[in-house]
PDB file of N, CA and C in Angstrom:
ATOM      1  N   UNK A   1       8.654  68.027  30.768  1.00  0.00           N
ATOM      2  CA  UNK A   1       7.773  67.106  31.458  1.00  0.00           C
ATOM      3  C   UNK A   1       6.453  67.824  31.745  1.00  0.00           C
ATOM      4  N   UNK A   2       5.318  67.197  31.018  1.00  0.00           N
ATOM      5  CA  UNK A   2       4.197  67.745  31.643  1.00  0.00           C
ATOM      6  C   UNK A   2       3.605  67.429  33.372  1.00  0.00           C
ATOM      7  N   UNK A   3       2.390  68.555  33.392  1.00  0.00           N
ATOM      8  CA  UNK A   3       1.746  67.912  34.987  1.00  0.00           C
ATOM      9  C   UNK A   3       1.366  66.431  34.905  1.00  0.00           C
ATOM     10  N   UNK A   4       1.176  65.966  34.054  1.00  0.00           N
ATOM     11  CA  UNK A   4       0.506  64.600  34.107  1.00  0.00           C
ATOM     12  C   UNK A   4       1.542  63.592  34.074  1.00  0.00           C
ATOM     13  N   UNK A   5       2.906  64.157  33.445  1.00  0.00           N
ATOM     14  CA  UNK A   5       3.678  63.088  33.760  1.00  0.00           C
ATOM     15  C   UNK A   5       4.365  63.338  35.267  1.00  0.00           C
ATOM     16  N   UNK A   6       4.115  64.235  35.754  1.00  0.00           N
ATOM     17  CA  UNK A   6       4.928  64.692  36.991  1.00  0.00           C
ATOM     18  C   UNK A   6       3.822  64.022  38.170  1.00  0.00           C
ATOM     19  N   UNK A   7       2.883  64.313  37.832  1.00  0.00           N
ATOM     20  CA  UNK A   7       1.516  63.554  39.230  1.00  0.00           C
ATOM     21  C   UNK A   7       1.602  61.711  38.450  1.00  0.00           C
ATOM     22  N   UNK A   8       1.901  61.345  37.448  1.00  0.00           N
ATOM     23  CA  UNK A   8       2.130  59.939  37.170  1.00  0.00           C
ATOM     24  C   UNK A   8       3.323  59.457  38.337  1.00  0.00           C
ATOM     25  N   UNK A   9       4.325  60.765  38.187  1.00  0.00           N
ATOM     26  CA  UNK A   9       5.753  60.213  38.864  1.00  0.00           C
ATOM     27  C   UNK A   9       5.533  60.120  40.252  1.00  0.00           C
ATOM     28  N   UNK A  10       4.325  61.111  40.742  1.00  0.00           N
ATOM     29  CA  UNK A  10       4.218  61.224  42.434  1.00  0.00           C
ATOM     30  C   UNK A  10       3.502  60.377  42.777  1.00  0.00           C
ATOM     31  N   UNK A  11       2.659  59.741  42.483  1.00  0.00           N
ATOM     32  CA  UNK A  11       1.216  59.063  42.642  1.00  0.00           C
ATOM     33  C   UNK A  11       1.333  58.175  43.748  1.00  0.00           C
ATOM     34  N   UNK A  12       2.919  57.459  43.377  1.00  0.00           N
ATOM     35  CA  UNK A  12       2.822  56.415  44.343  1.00  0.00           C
ATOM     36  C   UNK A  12       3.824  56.804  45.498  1.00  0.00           C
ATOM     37  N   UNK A  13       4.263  58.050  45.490  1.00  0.00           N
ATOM     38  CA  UNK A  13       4.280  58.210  46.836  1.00  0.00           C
ATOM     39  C   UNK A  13       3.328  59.348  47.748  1.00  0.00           C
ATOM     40  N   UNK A  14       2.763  59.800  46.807  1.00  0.00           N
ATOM     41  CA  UNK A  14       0.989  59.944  47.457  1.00  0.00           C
ATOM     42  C   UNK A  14       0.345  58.392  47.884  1.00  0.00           C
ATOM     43  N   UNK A  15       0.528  58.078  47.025  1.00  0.00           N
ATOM     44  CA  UNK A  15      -0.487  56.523  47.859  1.00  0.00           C
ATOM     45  C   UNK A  15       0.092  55.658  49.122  1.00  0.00           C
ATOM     46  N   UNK A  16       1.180  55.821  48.984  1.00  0.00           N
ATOM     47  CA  UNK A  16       1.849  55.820  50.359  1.00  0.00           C
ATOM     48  C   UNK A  16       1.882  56.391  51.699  1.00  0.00           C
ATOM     49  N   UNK A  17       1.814  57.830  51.153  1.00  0.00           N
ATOM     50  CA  UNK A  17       1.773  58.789  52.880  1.00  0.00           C
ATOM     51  C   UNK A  17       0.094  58.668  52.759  1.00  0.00           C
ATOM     52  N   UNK A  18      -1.053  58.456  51.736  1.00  0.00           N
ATOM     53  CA  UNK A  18      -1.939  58.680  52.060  1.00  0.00           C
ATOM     54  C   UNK A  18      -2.540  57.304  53.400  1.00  0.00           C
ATOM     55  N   UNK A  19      -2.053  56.042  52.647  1.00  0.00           N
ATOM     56  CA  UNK A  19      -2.574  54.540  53.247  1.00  0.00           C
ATOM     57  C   UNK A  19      -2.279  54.814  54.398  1.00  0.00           C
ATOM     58  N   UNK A  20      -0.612  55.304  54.562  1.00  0.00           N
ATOM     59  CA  UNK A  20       0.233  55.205  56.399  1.00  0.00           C
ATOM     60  C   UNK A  20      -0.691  55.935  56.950  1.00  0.00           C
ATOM     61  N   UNK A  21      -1.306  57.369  56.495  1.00  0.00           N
ATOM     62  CA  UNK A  21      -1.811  58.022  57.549  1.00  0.00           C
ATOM     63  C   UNK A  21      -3.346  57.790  57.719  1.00  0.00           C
ATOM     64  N   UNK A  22      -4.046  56.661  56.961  1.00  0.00           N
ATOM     65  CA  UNK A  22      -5.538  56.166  57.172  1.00  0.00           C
ATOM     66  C   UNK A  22      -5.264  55.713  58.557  1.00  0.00           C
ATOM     67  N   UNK A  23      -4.679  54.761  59.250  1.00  0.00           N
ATOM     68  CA  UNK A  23      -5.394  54.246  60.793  1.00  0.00           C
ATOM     69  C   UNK A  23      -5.385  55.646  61.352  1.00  0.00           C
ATOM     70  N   UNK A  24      -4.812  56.353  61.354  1.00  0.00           N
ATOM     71  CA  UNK A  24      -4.420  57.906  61.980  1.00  0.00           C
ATOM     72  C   UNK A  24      -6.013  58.629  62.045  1.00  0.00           C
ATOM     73  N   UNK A  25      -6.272  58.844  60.969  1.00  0.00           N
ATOM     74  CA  UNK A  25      -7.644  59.180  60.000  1.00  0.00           C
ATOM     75  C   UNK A  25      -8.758  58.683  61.120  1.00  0.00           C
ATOM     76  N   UNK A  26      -8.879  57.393  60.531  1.00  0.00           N
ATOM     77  CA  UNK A  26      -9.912  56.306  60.695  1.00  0.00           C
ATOM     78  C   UNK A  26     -10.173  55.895  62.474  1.00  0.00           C
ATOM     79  N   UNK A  27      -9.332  56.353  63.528  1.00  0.00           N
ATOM     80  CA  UNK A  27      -9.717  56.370  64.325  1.00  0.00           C
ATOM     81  C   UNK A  27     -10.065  57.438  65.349  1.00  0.00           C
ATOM     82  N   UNK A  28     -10.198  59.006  65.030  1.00  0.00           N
ATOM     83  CA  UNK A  28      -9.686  59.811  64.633  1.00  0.00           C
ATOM     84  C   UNK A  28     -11.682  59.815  64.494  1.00  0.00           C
ATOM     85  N   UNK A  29     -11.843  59.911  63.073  1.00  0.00           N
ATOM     86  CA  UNK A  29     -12.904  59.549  62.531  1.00  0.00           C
ATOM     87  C   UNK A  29     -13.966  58.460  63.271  1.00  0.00           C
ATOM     88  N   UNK A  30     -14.173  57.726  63.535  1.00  0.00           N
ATOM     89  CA  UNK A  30     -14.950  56.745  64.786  1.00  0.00           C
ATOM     90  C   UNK A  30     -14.831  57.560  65.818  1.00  0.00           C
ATOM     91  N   UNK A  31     -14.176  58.097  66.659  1.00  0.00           N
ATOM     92  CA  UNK A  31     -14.284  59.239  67.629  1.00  0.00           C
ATOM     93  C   UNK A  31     -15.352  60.042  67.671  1.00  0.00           C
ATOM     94  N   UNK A  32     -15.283  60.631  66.714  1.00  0.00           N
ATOM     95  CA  UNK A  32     -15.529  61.845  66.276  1.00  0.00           C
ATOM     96  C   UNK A  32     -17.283  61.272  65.915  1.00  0.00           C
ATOM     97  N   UNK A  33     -17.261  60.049  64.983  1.00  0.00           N
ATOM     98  CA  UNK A  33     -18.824  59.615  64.400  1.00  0.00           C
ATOM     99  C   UNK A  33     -19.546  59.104  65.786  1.00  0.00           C
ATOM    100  N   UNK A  34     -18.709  58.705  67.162  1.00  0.00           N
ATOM    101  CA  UNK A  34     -18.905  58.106  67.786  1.00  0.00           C
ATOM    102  C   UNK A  34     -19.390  59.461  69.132  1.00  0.00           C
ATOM    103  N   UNK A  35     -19.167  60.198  69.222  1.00  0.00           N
ATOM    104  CA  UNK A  35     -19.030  61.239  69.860  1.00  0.00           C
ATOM    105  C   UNK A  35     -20.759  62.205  68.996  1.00  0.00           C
ATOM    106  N   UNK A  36     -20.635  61.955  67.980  1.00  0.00           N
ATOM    107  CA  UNK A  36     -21.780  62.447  67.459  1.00  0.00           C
ATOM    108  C   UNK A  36     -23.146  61.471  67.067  1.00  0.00           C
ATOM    109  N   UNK A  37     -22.979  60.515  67.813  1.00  0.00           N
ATOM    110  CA  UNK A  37     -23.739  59.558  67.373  1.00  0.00           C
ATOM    111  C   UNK A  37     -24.312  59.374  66.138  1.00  0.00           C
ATOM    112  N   UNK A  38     -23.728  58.715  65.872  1.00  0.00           N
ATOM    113  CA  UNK A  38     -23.691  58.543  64.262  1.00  0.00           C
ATOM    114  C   UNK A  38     -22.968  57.009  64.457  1.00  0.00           C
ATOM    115  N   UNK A  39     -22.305  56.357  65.531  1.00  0.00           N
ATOM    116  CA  UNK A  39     -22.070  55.055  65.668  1.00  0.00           C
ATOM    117  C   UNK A  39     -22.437  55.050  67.134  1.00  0.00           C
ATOM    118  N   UNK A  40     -22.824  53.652  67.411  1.00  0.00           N
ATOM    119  CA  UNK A  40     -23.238  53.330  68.677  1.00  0.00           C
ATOM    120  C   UNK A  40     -21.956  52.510  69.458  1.00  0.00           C
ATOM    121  N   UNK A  41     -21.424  52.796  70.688  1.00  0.00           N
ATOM    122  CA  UNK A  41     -20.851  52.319  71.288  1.00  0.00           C
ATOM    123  C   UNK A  41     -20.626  50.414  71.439  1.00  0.00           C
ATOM    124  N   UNK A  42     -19.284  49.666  71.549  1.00  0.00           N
ATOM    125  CA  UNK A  42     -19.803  48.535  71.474  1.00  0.00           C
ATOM    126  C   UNK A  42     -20.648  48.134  72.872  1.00  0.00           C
ATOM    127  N   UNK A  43     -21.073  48.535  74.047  1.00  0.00           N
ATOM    128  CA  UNK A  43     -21.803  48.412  75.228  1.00  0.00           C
ATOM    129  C   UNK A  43     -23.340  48.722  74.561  1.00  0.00           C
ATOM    130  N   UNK A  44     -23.233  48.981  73.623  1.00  0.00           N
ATOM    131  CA  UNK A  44     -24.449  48.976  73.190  1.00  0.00           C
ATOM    132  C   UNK A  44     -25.185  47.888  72.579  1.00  0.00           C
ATOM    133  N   UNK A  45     -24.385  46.917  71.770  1.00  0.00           N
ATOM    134  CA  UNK A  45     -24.713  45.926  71.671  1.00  0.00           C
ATOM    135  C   UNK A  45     -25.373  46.007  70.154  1.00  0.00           C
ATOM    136  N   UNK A  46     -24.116  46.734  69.127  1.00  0.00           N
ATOM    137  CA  UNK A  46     -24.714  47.192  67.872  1.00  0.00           C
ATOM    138  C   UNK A  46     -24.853  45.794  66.880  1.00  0.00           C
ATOM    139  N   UNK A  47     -25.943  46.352  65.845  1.00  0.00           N
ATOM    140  CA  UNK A  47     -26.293  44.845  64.745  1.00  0.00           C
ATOM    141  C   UNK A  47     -25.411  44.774  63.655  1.00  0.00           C
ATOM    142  N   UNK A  48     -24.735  46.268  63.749  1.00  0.00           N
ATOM    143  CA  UNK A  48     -23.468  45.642  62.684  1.00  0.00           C
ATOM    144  C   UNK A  48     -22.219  46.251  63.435  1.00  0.00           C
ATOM    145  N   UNK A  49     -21.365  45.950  63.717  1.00  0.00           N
ATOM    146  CA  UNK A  49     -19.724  46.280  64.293  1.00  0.00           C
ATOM    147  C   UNK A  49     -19.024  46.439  62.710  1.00  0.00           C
ATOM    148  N   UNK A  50     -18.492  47.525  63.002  1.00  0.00           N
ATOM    149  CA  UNK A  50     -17.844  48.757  62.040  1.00  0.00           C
ATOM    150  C   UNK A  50     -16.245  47.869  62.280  1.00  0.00           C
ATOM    151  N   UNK A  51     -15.344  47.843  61.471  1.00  0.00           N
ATOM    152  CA  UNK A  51     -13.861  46.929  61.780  1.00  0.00           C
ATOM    153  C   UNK A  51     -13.189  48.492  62.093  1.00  0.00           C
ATOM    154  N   UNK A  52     -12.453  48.271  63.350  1.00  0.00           N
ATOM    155  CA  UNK A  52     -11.304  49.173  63.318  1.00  0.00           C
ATOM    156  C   UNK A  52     -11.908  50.194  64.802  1.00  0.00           C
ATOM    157  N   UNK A  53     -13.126  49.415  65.315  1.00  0.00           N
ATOM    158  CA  UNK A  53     -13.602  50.852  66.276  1.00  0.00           C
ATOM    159  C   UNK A  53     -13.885  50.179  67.712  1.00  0.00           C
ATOM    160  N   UNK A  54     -13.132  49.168  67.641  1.00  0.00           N
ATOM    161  CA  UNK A  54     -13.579  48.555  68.904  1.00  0.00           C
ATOM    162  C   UNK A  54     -14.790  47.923  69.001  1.00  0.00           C
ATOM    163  N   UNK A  55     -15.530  47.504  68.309  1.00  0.00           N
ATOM    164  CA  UNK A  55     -16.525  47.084  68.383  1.00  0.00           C
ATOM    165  C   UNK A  55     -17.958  47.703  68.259  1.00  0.00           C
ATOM    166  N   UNK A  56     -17.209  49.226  67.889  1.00  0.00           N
ATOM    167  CA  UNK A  56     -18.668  50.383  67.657  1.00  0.00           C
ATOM    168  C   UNK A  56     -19.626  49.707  66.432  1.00  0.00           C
ATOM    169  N   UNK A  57     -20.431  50.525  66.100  1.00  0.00           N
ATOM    170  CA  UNK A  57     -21.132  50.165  65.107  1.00  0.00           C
ATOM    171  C   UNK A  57     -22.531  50.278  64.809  1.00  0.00           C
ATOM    172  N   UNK A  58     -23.802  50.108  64.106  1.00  0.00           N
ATOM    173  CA  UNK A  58     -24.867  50.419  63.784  1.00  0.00           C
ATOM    174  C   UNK A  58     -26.040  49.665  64.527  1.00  0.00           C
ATOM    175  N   UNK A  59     -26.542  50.586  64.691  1.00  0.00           N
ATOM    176  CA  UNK A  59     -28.079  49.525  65.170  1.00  0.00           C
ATOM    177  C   UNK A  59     -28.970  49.282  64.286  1.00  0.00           C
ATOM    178  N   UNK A  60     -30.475  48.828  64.521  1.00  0.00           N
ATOM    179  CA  UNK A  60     -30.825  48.719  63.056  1.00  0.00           C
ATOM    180  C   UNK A  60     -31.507  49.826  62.468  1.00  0.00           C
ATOM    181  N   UNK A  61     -31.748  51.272  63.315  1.00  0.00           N
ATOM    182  CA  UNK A  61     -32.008  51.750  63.141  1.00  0.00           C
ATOM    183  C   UNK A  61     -30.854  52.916  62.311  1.00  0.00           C
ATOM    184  N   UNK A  62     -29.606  53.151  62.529  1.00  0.00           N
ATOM    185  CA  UNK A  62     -28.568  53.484  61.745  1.00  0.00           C
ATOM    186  C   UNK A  62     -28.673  52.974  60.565  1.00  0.00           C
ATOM    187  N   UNK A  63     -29.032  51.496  60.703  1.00  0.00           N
ATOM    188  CA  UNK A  63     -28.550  50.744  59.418  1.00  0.00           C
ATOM    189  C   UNK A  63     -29.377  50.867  58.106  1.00  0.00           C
ATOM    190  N   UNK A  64     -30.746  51.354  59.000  1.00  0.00           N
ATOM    191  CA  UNK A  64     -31.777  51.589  58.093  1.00  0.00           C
ATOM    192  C   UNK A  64     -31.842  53.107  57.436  1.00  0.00           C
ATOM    193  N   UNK A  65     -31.327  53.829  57.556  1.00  0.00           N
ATOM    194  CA  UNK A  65     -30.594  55.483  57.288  1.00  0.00           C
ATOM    195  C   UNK A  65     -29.553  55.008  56.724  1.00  0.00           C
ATOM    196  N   UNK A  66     -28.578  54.171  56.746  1.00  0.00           N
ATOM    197  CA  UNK A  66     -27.446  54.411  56.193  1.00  0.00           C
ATOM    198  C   UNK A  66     -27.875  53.388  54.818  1.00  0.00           C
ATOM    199  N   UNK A  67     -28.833  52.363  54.883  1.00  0.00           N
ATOM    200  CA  UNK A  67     -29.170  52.107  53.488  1.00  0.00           C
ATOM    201  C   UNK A  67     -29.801  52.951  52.393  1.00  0.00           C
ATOM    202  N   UNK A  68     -31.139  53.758  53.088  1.00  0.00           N
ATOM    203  CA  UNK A  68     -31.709  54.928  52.382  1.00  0.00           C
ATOM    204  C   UNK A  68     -30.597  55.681  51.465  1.00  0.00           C
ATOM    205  N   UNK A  69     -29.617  56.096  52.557  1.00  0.00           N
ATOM    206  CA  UNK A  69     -28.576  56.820  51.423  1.00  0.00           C
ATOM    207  C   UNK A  69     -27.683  56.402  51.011  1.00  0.00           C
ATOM    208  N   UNK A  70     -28.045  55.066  50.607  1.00  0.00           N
ATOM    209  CA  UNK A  70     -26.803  54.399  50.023  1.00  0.00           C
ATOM    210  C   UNK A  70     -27.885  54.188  48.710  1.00  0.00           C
ATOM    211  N   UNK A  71     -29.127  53.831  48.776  1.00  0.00           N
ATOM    212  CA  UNK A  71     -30.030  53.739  47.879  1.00  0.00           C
ATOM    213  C   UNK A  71     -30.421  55.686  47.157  1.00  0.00           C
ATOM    214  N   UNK A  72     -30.469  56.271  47.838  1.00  0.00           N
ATOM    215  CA  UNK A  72     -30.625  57.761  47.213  1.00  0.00           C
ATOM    216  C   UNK A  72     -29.038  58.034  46.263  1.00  0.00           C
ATOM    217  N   UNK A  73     -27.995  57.966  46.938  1.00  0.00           N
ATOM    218  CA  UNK A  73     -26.742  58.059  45.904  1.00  0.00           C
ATOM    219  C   UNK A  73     -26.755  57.235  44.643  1.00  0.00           C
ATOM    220  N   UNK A  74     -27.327  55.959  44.744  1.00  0.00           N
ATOM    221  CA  UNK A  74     -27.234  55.007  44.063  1.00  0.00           C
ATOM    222  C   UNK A  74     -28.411  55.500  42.953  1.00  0.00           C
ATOM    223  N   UNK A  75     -29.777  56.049  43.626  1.00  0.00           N
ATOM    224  CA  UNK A  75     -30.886  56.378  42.246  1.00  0.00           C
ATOM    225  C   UNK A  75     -30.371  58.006  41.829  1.00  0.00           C
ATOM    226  N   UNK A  76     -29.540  58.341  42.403  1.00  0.00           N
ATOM    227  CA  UNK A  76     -28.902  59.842  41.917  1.00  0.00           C
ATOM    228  C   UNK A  76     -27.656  59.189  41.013  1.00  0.00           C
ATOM    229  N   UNK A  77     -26.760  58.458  40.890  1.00  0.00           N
ATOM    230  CA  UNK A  77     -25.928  58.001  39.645  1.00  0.00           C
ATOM    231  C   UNK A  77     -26.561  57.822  38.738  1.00  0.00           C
ATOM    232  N   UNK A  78     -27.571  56.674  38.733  1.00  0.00           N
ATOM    233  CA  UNK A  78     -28.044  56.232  37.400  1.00  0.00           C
ATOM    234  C   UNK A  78     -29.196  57.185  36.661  1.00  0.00           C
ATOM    235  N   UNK A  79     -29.444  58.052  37.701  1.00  0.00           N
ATOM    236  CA  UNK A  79     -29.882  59.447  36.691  1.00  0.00           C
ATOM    237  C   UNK A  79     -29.515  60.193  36.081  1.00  0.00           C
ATOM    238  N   UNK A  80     -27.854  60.643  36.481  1.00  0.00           N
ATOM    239  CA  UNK A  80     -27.360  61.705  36.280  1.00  0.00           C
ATOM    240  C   UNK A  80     -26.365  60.657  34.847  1.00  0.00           C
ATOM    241  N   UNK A  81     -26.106  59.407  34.568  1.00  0.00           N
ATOM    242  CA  UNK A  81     -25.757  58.473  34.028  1.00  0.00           C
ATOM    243  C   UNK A  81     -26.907  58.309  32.485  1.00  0.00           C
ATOM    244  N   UNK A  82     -27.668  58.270  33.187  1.00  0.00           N
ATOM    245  CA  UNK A  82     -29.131  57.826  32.082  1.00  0.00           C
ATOM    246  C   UNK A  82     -29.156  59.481  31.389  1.00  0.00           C
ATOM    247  N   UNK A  83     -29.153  60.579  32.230  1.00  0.00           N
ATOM    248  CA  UNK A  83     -29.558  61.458  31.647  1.00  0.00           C
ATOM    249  C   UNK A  83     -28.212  61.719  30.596  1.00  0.00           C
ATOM    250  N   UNK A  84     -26.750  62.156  30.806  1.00  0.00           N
ATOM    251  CA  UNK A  84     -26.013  61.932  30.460  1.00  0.00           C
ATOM    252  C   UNK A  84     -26.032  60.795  28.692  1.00  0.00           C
ATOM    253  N   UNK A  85     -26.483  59.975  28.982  1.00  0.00           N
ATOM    254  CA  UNK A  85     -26.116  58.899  27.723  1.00  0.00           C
ATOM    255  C   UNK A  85     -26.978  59.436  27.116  1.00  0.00           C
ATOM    256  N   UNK A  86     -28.557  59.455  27.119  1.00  0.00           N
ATOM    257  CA  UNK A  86     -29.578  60.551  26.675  1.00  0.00           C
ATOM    258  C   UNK A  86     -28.618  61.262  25.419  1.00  0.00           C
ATOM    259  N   UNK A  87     -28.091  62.241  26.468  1.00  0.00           N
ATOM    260  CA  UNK A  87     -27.863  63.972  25.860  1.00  0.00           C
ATOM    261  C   UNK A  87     -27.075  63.454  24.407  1.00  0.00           C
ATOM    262  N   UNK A  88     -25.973  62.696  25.069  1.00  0.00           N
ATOM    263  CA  UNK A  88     -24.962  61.674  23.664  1.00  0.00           C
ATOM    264  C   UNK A  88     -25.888  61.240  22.522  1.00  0.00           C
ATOM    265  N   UNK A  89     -26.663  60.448  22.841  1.00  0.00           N
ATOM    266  CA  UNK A  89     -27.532  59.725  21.954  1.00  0.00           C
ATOM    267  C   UNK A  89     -28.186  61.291  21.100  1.00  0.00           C
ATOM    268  N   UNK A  90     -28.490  62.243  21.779  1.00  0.00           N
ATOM    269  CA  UNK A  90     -29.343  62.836  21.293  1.00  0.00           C
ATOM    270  C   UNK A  90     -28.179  63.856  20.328  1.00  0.00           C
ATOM    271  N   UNK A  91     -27.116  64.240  20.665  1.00  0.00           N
ATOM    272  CA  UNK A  91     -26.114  65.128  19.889  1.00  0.00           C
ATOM    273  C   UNK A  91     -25.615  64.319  18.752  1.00  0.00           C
ATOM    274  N   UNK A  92     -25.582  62.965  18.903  1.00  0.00           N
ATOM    275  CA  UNK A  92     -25.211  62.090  17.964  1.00  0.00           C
ATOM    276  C   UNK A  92     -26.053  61.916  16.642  1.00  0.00           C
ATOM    277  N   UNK A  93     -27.189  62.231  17.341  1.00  0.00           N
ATOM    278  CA  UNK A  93     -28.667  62.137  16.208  1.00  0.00           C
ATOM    279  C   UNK A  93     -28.924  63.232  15.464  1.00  0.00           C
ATOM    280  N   UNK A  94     -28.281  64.457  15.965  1.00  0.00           N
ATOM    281  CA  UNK A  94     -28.313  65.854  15.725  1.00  0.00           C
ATOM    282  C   UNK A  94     -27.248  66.208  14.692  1.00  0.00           C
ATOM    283  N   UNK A  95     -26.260  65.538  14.922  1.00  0.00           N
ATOM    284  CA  UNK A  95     -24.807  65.963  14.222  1.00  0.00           C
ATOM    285  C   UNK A  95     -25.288  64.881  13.265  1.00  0.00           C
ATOM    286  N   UNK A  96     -26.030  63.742  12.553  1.00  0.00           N
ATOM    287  CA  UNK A  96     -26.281  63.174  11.656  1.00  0.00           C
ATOM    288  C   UNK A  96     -27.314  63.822  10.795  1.00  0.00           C
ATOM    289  N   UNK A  97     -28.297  64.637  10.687  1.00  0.00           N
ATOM    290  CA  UNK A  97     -28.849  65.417  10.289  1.00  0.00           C
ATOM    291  C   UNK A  97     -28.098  66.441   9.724  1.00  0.00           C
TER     292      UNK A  97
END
């Protein structure tokens, strides 16, 4: 039996202890984002409420940081994607010569 058939055989009971122990995680985590401000308390009266934190969640000023880097990850894929297909296109053109 190879590793790949042996992590095929475990997988799903990795995906099991992993799911059970997310609320564990995840609140745990809101604590912790909440404690470092990085989420705003729900007495705060946030513009987006996060599910799972009591009502914590973003203001619009969070929200406006947490889009930036949702937009910077997002123009860092399709570069590293674009550049990537590039290199293909270009070894492909190379090995035809």
């Amino acid at each position: 039996m190879s590793d790949e058939d042996t992590l095929l055989l475990l997988s799903p009971v990795i995906l099991v202890v992993v799911l059970g122990s997310l609320p564990m995680w995840w609140a745990g985590g809101a604590q912790w984002l909440m404690a470092h401000h990085v989420l705003i308390a729900a007495s705060s009266s946030p513009l987006v409420a996060v599910p799972g934190t009591n009502g914590a969640g973003l203001d619009l000023r969070r929200v406006a940081i947490a889009a930036a880097v949702v937009l910077v990850a997002l123009a860092c894929a399709v570069s590293a994607l674009r550049h990537r297909y590039r290199r293909a296109v270009q070894q492909r053109l190379q090995g035809l010569q």
